[in-house]
C-alpha atoms as a PDB file:
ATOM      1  CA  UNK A   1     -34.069 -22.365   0.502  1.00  0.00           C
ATOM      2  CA  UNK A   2     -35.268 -24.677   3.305  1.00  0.00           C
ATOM      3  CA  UNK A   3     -38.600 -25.654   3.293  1.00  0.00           C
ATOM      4  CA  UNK A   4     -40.994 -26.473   6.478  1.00  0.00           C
ATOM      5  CA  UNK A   5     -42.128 -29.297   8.106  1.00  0.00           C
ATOM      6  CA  UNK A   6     -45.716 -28.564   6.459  1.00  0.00           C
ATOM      7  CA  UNK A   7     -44.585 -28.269   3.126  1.00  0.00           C
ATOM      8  CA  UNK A   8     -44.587 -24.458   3.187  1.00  0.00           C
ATOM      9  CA  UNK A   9     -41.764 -22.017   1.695  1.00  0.00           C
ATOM     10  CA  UNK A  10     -41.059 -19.378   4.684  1.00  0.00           C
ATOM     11  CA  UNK A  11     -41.095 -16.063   3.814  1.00  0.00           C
ATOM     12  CA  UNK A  12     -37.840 -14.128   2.530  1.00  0.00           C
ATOM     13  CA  UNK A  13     -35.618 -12.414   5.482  1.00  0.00           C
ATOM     14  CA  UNK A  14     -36.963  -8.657   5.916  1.00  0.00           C
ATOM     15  CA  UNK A  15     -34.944  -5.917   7.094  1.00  0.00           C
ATOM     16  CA  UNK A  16     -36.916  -3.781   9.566  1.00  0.00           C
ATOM     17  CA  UNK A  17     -38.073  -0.079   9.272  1.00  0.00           C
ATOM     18  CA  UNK A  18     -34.926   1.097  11.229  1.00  0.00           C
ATOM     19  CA  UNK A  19     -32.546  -0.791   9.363  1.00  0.00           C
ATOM     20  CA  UNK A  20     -34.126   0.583   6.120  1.00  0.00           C
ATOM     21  CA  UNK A  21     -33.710   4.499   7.518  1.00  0.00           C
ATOM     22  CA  UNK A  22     -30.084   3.635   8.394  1.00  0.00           C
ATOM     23  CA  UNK A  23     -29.551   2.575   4.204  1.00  0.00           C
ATOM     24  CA  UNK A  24     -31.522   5.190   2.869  1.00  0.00           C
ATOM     25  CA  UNK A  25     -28.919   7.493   5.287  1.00  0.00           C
ATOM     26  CA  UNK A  26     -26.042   6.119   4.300  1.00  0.00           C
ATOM     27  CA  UNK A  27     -25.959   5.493   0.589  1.00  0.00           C
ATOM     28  CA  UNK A  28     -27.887   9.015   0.326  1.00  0.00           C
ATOM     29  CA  UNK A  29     -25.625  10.869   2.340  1.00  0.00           C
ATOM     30  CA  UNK A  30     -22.754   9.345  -0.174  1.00  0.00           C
ATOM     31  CA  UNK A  31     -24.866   9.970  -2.977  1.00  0.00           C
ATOM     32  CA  UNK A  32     -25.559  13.487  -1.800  1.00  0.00           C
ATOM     33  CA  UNK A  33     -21.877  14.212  -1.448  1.00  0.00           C
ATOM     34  CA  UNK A  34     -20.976  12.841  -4.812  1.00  0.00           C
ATOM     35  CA  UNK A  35     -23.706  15.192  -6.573  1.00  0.00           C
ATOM     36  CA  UNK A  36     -22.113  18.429  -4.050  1.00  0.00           C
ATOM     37  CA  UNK A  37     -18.108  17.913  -4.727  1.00  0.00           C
ATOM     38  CA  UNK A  38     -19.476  17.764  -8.700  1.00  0.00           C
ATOM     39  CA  UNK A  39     -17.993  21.430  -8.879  1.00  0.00           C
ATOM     40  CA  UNK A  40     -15.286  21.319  -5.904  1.00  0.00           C
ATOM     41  CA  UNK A  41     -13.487  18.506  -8.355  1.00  0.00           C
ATOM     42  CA  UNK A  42     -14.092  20.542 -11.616  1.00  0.00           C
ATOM     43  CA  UNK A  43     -15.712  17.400 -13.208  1.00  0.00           C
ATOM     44  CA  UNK A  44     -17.657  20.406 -15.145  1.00  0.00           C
ATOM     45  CA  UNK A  45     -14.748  21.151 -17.164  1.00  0.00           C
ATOM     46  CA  UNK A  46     -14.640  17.866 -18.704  1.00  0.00           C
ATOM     47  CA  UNK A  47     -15.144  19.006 -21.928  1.00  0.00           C
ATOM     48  CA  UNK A  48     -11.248  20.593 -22.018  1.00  0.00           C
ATOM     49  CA  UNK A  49      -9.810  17.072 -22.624  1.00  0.00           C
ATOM     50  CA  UNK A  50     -11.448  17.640 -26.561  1.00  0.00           C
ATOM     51  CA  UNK A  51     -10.076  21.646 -27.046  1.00  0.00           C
ATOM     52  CA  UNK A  52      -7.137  21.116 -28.337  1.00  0.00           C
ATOM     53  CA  UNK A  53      -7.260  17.679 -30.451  1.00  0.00           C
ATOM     54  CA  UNK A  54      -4.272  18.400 -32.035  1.00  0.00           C
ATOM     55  CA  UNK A  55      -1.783  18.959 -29.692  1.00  0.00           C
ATOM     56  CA  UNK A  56      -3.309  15.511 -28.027  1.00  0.00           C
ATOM     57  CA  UNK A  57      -2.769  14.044 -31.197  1.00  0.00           C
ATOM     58  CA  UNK A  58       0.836  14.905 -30.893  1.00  0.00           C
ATOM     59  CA  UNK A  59       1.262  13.795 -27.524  1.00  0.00           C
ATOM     60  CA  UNK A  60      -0.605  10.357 -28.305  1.00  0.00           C
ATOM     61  CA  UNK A  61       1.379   9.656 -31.562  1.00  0.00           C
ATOM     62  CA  UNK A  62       4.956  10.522 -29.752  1.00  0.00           C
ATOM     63  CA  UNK A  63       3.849   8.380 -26.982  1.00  0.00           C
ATOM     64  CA  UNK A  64       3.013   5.676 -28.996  1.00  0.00           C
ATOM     65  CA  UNK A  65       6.299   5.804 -30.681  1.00  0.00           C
ATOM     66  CA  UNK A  66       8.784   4.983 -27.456  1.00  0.00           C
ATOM     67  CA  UNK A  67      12.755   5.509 -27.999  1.00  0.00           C
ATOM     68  CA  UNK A  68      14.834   3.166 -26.236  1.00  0.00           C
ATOM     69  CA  UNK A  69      18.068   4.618 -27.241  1.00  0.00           C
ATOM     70  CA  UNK A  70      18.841   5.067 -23.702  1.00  0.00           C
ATOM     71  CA  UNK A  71      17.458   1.935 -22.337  1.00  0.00           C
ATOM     72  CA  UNK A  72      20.530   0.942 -20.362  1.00  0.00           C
ATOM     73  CA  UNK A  73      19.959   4.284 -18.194  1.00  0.00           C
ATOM     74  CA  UNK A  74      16.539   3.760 -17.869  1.00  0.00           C
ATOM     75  CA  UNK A  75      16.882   0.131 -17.050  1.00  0.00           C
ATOM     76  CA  UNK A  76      19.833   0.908 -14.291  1.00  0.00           C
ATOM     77  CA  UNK A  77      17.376   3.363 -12.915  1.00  0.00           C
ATOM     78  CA  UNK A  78      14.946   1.112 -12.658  1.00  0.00           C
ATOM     79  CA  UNK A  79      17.044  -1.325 -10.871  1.00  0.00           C
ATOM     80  CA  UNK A  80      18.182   1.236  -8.515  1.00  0.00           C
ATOM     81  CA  UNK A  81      14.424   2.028  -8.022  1.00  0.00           C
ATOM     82  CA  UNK A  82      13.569  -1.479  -6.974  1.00  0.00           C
ATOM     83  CA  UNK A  83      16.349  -1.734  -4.521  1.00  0.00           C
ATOM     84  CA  UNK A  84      14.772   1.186  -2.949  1.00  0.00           C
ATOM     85  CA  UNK A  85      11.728  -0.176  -2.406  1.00  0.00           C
ATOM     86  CA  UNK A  86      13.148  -3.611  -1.252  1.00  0.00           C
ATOM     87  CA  UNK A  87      15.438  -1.657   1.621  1.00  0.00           C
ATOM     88  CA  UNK A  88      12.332   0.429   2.599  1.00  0.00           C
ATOM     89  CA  UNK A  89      10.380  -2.772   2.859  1.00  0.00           C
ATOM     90  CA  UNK A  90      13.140  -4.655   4.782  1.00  0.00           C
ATOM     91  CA  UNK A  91      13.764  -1.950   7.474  1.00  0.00           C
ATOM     92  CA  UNK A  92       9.723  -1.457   7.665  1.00  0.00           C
ATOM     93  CA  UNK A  93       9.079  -4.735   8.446  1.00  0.00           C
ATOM     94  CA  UNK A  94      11.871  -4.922  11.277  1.00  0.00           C
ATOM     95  CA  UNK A  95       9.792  -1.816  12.674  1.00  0.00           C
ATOM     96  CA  UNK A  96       6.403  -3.204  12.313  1.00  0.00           C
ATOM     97  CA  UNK A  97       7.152  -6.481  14.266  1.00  0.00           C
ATOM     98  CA  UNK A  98       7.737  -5.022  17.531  1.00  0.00           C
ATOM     99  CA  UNK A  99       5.290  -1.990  16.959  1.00  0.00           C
ATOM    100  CA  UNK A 100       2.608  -5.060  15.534  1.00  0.00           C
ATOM    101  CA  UNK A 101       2.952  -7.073  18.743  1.00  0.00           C
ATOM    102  CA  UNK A 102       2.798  -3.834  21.115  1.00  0.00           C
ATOM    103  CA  UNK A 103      -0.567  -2.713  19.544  1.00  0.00           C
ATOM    104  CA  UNK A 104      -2.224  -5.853  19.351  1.00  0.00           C
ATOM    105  CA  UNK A 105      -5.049  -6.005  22.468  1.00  0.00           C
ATOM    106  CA  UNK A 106      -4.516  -9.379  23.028  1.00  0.00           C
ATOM    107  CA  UNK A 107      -0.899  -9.324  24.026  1.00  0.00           C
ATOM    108  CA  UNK A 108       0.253  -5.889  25.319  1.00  0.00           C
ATOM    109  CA  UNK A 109      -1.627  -3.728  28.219  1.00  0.00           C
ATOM    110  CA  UNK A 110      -3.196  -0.527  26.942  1.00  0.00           C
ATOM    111  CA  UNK A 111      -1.104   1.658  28.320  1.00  0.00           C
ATOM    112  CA  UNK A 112       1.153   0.154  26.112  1.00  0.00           C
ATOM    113  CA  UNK A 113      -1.392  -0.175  22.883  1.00  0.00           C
ATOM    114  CA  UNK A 114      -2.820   3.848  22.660  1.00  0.00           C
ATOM    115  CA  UNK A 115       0.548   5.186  22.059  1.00  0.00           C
ATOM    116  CA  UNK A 116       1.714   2.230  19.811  1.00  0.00           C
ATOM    117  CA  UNK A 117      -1.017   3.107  18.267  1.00  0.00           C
ATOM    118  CA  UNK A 118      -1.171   6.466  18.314  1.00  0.00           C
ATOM    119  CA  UNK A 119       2.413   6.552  16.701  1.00  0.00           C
ATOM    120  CA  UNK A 120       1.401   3.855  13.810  1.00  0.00           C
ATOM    121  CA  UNK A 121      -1.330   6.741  13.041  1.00  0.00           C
ATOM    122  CA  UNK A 122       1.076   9.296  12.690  1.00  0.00           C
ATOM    123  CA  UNK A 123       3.111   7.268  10.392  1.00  0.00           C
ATOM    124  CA  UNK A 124       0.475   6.377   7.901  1.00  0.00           C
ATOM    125  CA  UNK A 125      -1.059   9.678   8.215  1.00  0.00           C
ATOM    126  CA  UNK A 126       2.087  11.419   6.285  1.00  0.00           C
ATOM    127  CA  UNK A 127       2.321  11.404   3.095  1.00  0.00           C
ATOM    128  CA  UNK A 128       5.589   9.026   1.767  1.00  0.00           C
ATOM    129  CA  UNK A 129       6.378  12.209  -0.826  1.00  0.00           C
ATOM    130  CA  UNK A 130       6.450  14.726   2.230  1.00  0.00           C
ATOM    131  CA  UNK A 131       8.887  12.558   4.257  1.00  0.00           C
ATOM    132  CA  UNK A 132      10.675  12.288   1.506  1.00  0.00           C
ATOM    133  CA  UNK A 133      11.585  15.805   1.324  1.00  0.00           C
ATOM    134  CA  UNK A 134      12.004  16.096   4.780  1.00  0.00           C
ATOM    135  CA  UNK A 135      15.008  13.606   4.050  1.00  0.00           C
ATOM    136  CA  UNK A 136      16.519  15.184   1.329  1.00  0.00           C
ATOM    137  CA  UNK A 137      16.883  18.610   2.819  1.00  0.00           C
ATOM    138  CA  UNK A 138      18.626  16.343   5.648  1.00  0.00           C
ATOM    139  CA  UNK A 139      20.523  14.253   3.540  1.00  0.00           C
ATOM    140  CA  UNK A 140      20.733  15.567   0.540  1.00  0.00           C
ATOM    141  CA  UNK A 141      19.830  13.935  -2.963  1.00  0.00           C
ATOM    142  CA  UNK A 142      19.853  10.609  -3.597  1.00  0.00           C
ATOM    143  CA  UNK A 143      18.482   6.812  -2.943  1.00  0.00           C
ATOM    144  CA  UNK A 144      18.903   7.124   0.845  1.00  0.00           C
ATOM    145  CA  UNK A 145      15.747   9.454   1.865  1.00  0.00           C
ATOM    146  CA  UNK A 146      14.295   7.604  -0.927  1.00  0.00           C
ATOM    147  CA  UNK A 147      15.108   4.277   1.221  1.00  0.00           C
ATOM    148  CA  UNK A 148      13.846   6.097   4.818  1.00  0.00           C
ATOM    149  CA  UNK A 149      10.319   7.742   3.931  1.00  0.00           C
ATOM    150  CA  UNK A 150       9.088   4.200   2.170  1.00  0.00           C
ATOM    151  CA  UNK A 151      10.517   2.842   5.193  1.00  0.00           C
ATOM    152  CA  UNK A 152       8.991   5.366   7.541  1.00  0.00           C
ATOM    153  CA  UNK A 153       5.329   5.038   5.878  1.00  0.00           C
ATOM    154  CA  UNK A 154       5.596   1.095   5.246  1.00  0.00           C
ATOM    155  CA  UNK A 155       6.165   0.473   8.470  1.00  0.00           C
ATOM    156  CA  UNK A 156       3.266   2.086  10.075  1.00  0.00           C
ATOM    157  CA  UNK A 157       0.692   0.282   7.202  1.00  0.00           C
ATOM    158  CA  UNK A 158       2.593  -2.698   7.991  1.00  0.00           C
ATOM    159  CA  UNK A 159       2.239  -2.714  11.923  1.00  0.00           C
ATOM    160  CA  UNK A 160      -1.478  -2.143  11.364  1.00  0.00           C
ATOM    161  CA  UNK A 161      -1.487  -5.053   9.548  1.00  0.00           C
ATOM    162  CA  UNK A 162       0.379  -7.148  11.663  1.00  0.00           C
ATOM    163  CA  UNK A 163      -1.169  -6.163  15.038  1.00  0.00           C
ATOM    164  CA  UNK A 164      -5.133  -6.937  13.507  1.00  0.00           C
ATOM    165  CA  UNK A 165      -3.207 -10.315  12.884  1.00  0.00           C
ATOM    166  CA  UNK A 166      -2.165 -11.004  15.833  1.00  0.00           C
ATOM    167  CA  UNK A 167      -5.365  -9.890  17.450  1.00  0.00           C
ATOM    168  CA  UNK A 168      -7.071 -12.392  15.018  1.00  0.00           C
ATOM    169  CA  UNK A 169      -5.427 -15.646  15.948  1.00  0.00           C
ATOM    170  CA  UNK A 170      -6.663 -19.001  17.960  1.00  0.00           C
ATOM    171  CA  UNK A 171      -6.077 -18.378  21.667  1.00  0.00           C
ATOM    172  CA  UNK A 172      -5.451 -22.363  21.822  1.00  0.00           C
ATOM    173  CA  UNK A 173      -1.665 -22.495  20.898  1.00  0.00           C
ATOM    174  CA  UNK A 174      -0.862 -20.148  22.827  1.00  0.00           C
ATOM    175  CA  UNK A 175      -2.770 -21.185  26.384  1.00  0.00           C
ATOM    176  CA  UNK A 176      -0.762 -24.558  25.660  1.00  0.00           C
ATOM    177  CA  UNK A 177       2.450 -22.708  25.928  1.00  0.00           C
ATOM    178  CA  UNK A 178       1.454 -21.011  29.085  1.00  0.00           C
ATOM    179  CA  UNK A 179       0.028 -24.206  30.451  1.00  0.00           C
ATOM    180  CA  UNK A 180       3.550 -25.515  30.254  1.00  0.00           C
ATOM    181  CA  UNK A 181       5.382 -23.065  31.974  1.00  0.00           C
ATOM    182  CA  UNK A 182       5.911 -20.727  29.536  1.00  0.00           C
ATOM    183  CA  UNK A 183       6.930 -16.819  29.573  1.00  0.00           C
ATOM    184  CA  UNK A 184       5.418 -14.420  27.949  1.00  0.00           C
ATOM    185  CA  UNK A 185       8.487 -14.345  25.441  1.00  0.00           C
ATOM    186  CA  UNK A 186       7.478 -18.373  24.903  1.00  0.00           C
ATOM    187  CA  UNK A 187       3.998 -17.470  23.960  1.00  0.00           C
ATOM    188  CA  UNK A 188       5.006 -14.973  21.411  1.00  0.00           C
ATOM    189  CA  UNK A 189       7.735 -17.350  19.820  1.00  0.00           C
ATOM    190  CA  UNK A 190       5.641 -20.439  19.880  1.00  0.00           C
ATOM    191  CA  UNK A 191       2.248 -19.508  20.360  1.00  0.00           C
ATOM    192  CA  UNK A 192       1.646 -16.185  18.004  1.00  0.00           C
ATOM    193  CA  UNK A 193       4.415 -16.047  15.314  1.00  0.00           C
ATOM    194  CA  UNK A 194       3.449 -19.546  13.875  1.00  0.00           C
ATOM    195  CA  UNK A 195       0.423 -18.393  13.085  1.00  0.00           C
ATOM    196  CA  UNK A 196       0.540 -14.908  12.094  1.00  0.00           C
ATOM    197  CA  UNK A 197       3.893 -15.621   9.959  1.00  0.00           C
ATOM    198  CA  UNK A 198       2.872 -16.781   7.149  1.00  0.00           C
ATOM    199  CA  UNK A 199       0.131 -13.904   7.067  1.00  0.00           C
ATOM    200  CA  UNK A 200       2.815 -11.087   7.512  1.00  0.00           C
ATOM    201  CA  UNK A 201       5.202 -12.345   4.962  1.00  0.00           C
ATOM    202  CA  UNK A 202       1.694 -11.716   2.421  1.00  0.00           C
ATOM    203  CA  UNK A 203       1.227  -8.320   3.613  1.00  0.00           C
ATOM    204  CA  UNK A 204       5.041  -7.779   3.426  1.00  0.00           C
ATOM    205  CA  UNK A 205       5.549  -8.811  -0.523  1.00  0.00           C
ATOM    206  CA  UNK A 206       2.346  -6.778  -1.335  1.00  0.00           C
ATOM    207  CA  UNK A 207       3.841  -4.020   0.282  1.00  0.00           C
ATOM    208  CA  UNK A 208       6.777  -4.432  -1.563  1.00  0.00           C
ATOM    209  CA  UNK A 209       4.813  -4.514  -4.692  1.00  0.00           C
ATOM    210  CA  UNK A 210       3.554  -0.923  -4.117  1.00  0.00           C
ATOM    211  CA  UNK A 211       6.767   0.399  -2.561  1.00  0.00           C
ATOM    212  CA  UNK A 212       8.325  -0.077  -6.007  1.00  0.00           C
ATOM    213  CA  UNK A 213       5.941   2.597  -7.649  1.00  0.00           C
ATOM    214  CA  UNK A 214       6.119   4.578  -4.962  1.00  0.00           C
ATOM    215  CA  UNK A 215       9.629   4.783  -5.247  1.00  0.00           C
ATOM    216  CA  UNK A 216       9.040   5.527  -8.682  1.00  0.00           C
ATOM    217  CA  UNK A 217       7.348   8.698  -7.918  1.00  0.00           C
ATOM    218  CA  UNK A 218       9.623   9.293  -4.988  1.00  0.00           C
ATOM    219  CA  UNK A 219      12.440  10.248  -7.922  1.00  0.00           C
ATOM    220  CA  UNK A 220      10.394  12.859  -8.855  1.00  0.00           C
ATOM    221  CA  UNK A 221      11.348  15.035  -5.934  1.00  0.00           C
ATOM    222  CA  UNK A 222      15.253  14.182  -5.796  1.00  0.00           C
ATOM    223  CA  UNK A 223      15.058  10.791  -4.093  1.00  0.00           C
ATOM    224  CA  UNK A 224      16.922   8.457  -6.907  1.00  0.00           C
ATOM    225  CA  UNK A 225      15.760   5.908  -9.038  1.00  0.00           C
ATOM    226  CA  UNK A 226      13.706   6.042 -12.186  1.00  0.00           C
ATOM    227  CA  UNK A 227      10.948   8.473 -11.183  1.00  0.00           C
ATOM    228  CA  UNK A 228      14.189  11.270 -11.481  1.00  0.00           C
ATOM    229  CA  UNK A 229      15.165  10.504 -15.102  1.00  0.00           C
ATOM    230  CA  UNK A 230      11.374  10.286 -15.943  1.00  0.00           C
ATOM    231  CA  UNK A 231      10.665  14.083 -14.279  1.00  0.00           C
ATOM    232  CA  UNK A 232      13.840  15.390 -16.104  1.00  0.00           C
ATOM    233  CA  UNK A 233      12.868  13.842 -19.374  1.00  0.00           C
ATOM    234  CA  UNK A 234       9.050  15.076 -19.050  1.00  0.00           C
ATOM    235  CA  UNK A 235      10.381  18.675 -18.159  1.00  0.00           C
ATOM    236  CA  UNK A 236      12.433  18.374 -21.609  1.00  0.00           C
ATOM    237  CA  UNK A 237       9.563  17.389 -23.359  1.00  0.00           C
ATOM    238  CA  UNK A 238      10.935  14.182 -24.527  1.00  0.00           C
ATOM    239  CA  UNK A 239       7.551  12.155 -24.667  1.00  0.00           C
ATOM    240  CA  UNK A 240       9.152   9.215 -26.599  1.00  0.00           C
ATOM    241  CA  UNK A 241      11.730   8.485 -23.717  1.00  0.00           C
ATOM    242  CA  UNK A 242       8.896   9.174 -21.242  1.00  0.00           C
ATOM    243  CA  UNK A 243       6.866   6.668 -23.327  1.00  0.00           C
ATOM    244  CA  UNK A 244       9.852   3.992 -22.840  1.00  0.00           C
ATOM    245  CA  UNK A 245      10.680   4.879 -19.562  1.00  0.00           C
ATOM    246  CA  UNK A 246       6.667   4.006 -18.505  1.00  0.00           C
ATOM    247  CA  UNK A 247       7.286   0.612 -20.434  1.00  0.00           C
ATOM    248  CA  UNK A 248      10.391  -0.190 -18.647  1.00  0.00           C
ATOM    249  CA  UNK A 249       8.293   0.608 -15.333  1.00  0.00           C
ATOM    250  CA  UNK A 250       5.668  -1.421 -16.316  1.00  0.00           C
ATOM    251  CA  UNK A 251       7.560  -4.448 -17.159  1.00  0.00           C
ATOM    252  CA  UNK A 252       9.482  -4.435 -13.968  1.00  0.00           C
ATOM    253  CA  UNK A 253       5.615  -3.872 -11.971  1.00  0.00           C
ATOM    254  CA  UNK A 254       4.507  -6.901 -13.549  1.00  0.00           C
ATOM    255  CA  UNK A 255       7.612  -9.132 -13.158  1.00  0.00           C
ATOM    256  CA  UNK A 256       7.817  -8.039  -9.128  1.00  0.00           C
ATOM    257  CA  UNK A 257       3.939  -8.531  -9.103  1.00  0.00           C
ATOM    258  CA  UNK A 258       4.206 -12.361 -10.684  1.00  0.00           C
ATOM    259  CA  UNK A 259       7.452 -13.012  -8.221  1.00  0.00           C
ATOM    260  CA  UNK A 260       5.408 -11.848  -4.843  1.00  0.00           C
ATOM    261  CA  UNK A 261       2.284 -14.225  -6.056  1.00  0.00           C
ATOM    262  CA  UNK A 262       4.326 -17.013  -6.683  1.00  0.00           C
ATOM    263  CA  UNK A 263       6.217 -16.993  -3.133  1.00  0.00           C
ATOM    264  CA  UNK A 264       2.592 -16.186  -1.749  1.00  0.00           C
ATOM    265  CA  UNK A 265       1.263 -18.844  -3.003  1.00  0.00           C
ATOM    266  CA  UNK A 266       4.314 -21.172  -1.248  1.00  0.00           C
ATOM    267  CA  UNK A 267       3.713 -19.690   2.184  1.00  0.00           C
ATOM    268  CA  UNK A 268      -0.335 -19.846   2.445  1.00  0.00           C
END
């Protein structure tokens, strides 16, 4: 706290009566929807989860008890999983470049931005699961439509990511390139990427990091990888594979999760 010429303390910061109003609006309109959706989300039937102790009991104990008698199947699954998610990463990020630059304000005209833009909305906007089953009733089963909705979805997060970027960096770079001569294709390659590189490789690996659950669930509706032996072995009531199976997918989060930090952590 600074402290006057005169030796006084100046008085604390005040908000004003307006920006008071504005809180009390805010935070009690999200309070008052909280308290409304109480019975939309059937929080009032809390109390099920302590019916039927027993059969939770059951569940719990087989759960706790994993069987890895089929671990090479789960852990070829898994593989196949994470090779999933790395395609539908690497074609996403080959579709967010261009579709990055084109909706970034500072470097393409708006006519060129809105529908950019417009199209990175759609992409996001649809769920990875319902693209997925768009692709296997054209396709058919398999790791493929697995591979093109996490592609499909990635790449409009990704281009979002990469155009708020772009639209972030120091004009100085590239108003040097221009000030040499340079085209417009100069100023991207010399100017923009430098900058905004090592940025978009960070949002790329996190990506990647929750591509490989998604592609997890992804199995469950016929698109490959582990999330299909897990839905077959739930439906069979085999909670001890199930148990193993989350293991395996655990173990293979957290080993994908330590690789992306450590090749962050090389690039920023």
């Amino acid at each position: 706290m600074s402290i006057a010429s005169d030796g006084t303390i100046p008085k604390a910061p005040s908000k004003s009566a307006g920006a008071w109003a504005l809180d009390i609006l805010v935070w009690g309109g999200v309070a008052a929807v909280l308290i409304y959706s109480i019975g939309d989300v059937d929080l009032g039937n809390l109390g099920r989860l302590f019916e039927n102790p027993e059969n939770t009991r059951v569940f719990a104990a087989q759960l706790l008890n994993p069987d890895f008698t089929d671990w090479k199947i789960f852990v070829e699954k898994m593989w196949e999983t994470v090779q999933i998610a790395l395609w539908g990463t690497f074609l996403a990020v080959f579709a967010a470049v261009p579709m990055g630059l084109a909706a970034a304000r500072n470097v393409s005209p708006g006519w060129v931005v809105t529908p950019v833009r417009l199209l990175m909305n759609l992409l996001r906007s649809i769920p990875d699961l319902v693209i997925g089953l768009l692709f296997v009733v054209a396709v058919g089963l398999g790791p493929l439509p697995g591979v093109l909705a996490i592609a499909l979805n990635t790449s409009g997060v990704l281009a979002k990511l990469f155009s708020e970027a772009v639209e972030s960096i120091d004009k100085g770079p590239v108003e040097g390139v221009r000030a040499t001569g340079g085209t417009g294709l100069h100023e991207i390659v010399w100017g923009i990427i430098p900058q905004v590189a090592p940025l978009w490789t960070s949002f790329a690996l996190y990506r990647f990091e929750s591509n490989s659950r998604s592609a997890t669930v992804l199995g469950l509706i016929g698109a490959g990888g582990i999330g299909q032996v897990l839905f077959d072995r739930m439906n069979g009531f085999a909670y001890r594979d199930v148990s193993a199976i989350v293991i395996v997918v655990v173990i293979a989060v957290t080993l994908i999760d330590m690789l992306s930090q450590a090749m962050r952590k090389r690039l920023l």
